[in-house]
PDB file of N, CA and C in Angstrom:
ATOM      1  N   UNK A   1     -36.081  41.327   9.095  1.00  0.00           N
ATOM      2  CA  UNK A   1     -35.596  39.965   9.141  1.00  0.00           C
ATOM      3  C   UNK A   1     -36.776  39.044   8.841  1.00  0.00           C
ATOM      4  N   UNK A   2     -36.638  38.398   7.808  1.00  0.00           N
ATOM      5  CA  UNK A   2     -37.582  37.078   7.570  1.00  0.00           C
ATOM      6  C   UNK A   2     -37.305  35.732   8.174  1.00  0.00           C
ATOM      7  N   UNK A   3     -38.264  35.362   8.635  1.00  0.00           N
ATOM      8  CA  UNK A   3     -38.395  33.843   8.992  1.00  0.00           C
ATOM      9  C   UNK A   3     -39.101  32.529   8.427  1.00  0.00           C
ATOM     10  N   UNK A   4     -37.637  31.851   7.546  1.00  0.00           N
ATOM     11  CA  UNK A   4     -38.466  30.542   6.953  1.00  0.00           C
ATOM     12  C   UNK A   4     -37.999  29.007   7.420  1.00  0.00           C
ATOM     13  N   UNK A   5     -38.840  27.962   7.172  1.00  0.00           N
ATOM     14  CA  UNK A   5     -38.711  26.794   7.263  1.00  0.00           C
ATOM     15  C   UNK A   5     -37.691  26.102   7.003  1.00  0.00           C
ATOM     16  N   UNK A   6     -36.935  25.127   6.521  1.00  0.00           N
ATOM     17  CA  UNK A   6     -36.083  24.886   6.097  1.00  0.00           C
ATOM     18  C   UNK A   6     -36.937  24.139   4.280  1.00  0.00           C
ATOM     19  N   UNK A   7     -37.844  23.630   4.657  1.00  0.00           N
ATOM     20  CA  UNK A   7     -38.799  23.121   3.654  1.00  0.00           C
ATOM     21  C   UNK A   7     -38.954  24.742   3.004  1.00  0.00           C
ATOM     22  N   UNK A   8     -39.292  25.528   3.131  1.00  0.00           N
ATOM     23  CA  UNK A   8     -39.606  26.744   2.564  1.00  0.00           C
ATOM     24  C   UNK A   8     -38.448  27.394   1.622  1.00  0.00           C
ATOM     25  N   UNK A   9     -37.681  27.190   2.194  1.00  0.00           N
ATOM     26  CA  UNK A   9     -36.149  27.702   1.975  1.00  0.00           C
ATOM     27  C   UNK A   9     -35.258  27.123   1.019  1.00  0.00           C
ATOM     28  N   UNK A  10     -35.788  25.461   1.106  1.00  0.00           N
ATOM     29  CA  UNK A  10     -35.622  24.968  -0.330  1.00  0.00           C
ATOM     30  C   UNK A  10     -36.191  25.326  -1.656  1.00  0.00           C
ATOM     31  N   UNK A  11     -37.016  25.280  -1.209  1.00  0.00           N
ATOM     32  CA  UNK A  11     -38.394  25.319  -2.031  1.00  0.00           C
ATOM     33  C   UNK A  11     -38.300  26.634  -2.879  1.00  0.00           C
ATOM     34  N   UNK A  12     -38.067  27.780  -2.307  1.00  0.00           N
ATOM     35  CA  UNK A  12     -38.231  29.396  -2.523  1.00  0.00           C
ATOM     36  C   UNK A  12     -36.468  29.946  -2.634  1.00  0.00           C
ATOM     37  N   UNK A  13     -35.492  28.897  -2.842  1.00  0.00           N
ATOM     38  CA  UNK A  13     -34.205  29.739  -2.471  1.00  0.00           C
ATOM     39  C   UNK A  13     -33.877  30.657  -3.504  1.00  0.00           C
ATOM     40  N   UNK A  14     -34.253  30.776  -5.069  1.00  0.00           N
ATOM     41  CA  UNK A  14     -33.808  31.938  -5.495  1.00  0.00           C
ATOM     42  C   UNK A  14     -34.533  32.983  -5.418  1.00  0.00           C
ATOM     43  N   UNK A  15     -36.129  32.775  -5.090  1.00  0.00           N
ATOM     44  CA  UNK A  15     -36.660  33.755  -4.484  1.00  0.00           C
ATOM     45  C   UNK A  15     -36.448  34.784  -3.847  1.00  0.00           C
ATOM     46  N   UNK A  16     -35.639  34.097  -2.644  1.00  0.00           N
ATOM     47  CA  UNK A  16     -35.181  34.119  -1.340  1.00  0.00           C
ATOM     48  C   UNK A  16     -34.158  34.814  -1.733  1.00  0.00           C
ATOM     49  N   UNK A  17     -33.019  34.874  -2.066  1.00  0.00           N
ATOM     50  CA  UNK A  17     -32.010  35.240  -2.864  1.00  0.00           C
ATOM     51  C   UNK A  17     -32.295  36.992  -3.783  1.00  0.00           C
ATOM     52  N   UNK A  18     -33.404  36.619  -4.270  1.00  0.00           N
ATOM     53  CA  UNK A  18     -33.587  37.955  -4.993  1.00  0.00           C
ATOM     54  C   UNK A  18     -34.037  38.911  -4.212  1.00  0.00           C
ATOM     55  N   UNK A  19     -34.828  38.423  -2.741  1.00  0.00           N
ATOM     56  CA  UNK A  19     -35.313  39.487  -2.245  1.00  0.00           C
ATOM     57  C   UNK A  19     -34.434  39.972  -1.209  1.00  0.00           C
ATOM     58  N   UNK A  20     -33.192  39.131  -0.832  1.00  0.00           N
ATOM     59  CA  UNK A  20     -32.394  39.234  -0.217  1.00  0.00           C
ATOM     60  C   UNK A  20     -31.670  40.704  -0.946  1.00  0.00           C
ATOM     61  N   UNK A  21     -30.930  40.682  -2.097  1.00  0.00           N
ATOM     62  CA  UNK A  21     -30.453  40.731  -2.970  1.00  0.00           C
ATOM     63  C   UNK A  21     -31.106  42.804  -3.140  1.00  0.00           C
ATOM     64  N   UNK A  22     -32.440  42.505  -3.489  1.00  0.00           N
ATOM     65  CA  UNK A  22     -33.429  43.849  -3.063  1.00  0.00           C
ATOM     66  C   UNK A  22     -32.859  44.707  -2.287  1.00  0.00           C
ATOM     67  N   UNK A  23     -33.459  44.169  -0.865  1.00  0.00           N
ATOM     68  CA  UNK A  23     -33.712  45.120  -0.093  1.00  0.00           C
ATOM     69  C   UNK A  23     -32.391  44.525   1.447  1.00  0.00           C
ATOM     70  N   UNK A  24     -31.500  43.743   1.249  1.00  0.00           N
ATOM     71  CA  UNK A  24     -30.176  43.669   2.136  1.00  0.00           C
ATOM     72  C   UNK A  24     -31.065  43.074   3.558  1.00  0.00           C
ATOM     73  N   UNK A  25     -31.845  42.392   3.298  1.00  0.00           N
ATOM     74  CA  UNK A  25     -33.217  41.544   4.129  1.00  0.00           C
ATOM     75  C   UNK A  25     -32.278  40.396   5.095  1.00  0.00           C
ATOM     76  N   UNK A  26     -32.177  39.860   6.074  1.00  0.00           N
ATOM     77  CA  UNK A  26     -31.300  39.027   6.683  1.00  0.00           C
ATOM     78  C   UNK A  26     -32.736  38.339   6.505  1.00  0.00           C
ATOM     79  N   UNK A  27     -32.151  36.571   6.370  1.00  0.00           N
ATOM     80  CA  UNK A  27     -33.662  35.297   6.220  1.00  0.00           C
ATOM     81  C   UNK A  27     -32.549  34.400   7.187  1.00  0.00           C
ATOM     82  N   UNK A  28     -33.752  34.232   8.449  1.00  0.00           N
ATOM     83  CA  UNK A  28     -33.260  32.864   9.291  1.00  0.00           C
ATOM     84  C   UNK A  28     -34.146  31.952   9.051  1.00  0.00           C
ATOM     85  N   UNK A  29     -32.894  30.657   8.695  1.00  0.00           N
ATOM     86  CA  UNK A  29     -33.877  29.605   8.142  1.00  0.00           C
ATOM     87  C   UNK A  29     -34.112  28.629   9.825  1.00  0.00           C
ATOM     88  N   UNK A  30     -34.953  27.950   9.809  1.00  0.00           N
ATOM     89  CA  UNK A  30     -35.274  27.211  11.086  1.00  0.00           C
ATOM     90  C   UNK A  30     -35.953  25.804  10.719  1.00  0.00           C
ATOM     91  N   UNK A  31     -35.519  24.809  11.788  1.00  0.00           N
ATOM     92  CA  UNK A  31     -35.672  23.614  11.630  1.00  0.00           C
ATOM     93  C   UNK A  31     -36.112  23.084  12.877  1.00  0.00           C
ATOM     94  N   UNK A  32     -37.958  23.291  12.960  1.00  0.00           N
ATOM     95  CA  UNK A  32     -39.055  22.917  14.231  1.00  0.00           C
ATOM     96  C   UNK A  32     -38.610  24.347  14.849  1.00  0.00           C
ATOM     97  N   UNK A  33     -38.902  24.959  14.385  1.00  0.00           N
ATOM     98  CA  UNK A  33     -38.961  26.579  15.521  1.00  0.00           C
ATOM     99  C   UNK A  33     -37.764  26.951  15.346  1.00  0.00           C
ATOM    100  N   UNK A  34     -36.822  26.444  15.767  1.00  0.00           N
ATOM    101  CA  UNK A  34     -35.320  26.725  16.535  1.00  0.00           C
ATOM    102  C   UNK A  34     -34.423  27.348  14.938  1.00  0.00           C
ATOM    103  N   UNK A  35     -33.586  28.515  14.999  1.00  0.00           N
ATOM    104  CA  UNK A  35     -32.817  28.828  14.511  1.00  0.00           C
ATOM    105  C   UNK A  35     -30.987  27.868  13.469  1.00  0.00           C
ATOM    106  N   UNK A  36     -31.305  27.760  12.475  1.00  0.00           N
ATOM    107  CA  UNK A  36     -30.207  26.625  12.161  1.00  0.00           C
ATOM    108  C   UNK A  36     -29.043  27.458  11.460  1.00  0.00           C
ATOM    109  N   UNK A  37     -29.678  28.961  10.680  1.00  0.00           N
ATOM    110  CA  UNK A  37     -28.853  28.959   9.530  1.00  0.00           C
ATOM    111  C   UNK A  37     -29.461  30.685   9.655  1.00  0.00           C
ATOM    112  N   UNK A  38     -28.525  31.546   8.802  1.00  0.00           N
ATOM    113  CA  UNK A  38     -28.594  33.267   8.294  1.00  0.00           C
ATOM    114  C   UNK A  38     -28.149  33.056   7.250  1.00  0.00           C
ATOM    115  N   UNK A  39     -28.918  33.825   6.288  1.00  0.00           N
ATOM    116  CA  UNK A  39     -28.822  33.826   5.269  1.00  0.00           C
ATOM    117  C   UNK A  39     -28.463  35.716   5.008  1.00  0.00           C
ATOM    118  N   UNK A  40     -27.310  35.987   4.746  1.00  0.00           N
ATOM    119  CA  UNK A  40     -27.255  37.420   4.868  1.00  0.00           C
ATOM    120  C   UNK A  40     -26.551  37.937   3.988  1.00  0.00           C
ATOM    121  N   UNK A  41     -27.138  39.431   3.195  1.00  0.00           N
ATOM    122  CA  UNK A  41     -26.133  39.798   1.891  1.00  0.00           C
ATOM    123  C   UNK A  41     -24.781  40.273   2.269  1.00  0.00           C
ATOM    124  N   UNK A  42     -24.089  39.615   0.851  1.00  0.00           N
ATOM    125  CA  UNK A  42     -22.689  39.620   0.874  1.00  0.00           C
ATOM    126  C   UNK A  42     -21.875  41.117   0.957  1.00  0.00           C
ATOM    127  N   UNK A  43     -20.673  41.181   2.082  1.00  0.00           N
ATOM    128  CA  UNK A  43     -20.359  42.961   2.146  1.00  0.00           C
ATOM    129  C   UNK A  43     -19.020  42.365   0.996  1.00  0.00           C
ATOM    130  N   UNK A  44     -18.806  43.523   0.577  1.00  0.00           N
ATOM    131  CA  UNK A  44     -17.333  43.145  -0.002  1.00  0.00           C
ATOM    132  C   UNK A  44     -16.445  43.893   0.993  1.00  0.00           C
ATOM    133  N   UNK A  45     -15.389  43.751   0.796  1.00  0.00           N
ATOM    134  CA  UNK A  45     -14.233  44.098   2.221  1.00  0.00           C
ATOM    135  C   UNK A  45     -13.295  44.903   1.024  1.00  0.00           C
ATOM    136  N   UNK A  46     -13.110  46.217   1.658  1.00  0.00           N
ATOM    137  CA  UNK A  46     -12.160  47.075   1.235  1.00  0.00           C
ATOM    138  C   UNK A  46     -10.292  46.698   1.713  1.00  0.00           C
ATOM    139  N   UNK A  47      -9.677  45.598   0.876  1.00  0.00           N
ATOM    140  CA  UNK A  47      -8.672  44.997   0.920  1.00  0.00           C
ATOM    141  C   UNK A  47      -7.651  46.217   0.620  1.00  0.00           C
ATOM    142  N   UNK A  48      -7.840  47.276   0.173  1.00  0.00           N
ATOM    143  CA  UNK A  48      -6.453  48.160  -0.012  1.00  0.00           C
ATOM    144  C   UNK A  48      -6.774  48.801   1.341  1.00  0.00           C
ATOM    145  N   UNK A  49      -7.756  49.137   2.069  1.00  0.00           N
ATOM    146  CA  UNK A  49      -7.216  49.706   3.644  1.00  0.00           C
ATOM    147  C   UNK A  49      -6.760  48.957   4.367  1.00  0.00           C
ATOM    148  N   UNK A  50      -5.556  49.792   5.428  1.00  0.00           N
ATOM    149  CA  UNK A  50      -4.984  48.741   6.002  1.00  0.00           C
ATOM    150  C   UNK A  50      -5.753  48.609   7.499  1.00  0.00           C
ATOM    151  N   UNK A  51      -5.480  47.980   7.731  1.00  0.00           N
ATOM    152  CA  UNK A  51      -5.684  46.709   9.185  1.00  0.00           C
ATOM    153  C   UNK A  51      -5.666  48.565  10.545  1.00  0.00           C
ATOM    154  N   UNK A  52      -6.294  48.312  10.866  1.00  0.00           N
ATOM    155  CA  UNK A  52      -6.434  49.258  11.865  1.00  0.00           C
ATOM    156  C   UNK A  52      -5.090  49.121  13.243  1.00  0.00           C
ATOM    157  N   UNK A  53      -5.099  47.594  13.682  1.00  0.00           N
ATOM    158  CA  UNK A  53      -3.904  47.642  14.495  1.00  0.00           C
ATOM    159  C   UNK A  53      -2.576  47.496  13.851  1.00  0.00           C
ATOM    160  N   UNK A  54      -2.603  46.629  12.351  1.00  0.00           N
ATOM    161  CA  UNK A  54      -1.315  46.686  11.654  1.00  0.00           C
ATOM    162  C   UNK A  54      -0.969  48.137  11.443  1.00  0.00           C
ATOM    163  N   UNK A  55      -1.688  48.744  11.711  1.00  0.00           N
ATOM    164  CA  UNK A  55      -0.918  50.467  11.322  1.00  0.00           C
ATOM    165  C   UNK A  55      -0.189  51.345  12.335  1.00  0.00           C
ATOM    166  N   UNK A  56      -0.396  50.375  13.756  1.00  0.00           N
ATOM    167  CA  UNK A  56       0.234  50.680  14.625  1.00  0.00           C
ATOM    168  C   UNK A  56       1.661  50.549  14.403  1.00  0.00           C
ATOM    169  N   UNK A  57       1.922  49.321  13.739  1.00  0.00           N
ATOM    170  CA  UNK A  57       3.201  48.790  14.363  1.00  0.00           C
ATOM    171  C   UNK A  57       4.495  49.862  13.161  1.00  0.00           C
ATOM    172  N   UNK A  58       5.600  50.085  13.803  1.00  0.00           N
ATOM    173  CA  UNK A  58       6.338  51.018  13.155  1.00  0.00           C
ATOM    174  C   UNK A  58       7.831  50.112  12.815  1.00  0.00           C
ATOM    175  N   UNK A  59       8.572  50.298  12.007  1.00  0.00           N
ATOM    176  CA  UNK A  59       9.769  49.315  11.341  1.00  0.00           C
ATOM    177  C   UNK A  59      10.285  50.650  10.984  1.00  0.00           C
ATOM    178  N   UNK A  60      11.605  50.005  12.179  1.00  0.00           N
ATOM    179  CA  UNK A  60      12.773  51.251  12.013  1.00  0.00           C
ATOM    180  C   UNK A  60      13.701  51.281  11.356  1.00  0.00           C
ATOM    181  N   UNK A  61      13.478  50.265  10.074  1.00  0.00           N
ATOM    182  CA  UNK A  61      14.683  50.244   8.856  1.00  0.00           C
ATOM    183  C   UNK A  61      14.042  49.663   7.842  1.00  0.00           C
ATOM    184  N   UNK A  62      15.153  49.778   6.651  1.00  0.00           N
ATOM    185  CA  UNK A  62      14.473  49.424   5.597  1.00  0.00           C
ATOM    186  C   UNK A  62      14.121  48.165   5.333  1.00  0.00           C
ATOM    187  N   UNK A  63      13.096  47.243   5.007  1.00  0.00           N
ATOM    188  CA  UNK A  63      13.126  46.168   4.897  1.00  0.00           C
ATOM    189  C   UNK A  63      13.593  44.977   3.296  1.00  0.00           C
ATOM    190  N   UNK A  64      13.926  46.182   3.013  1.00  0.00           N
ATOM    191  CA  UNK A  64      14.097  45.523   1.328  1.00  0.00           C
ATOM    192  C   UNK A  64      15.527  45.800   1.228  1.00  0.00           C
ATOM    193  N   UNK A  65      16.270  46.732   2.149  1.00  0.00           N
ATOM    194  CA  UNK A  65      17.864  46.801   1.981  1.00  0.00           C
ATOM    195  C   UNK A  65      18.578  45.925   2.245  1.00  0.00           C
ATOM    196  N   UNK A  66      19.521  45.519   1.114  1.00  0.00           N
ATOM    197  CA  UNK A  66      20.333  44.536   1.175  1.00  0.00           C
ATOM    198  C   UNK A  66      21.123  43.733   2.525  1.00  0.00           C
ATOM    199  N   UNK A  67      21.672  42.924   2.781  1.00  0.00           N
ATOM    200  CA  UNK A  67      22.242  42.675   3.878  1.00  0.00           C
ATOM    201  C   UNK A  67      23.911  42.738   3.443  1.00  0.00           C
ATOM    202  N   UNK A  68      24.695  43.321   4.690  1.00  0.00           N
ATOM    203  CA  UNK A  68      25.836  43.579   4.421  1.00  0.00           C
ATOM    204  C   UNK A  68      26.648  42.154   4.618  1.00  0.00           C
ATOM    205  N   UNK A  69      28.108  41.915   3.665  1.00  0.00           N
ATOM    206  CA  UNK A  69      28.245  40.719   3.881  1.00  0.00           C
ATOM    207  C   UNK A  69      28.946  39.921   4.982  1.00  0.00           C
ATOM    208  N   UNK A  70      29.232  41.195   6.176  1.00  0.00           N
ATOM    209  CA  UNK A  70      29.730  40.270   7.847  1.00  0.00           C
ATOM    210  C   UNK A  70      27.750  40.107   8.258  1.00  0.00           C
ATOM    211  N   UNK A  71      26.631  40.546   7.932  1.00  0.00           N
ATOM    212  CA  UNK A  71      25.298  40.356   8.185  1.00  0.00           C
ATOM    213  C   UNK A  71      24.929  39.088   7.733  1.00  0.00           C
ATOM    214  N   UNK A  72      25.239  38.682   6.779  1.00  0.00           N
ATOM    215  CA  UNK A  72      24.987  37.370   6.497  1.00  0.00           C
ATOM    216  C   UNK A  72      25.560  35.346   7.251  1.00  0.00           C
ATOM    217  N   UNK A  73      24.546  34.506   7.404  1.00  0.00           N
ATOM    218  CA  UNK A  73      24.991  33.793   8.249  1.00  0.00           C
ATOM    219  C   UNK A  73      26.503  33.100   7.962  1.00  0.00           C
ATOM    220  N   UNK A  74      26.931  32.526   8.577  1.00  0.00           N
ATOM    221  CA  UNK A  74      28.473  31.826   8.370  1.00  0.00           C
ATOM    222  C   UNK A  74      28.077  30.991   7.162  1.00  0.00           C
ATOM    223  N   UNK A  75      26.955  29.783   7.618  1.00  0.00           N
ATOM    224  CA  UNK A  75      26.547  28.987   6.229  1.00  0.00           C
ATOM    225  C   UNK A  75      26.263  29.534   5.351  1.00  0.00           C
ATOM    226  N   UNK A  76      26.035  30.755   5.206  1.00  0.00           N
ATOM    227  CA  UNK A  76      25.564  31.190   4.059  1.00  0.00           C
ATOM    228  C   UNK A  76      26.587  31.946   2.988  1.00  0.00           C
ATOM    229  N   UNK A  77      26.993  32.373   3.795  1.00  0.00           N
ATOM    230  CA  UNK A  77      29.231  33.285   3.090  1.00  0.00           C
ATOM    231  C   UNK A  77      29.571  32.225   1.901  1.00  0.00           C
TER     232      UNK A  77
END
């Protein structure tokens, strides 16, 4: 983990960026000592796995089968 200024951080951001970029380096930027900002490389998220608790849940019919027509609302007949 690197530690820069906020003046530094302007100054050096594609730097900063490339070395990030390298070696997966987390940079906390700070403003008078104190912690303001992480600067941390990007994960990409595996969007075709599913959801760990959505895989719990179970659907006991089909959801794309038609509705029969006493199933349908009165306003809608």
């Amino acid at each position: 983990m690197k530690v820069v200024n906020i003046h530094e951080a302007k100054t050096n951001f594609s730097s900063l960026l490339t070395q990030l970029e390298a070696n997966s380096e987390t940079v906390v930027i700070c403003r008078n000592g104190e912690p303001v900002a992480n600067l941390v490389p990007h994960r990409r998220v595996n969007r075709t796995k599913p959801h760990p608790e959505l895989g719990k849940i179970g659907i006991n019919y089909d959801p794309v089968e038609p509705l029969a027509d006493d199933e349908w609302p009165e306003a809608a007949r």
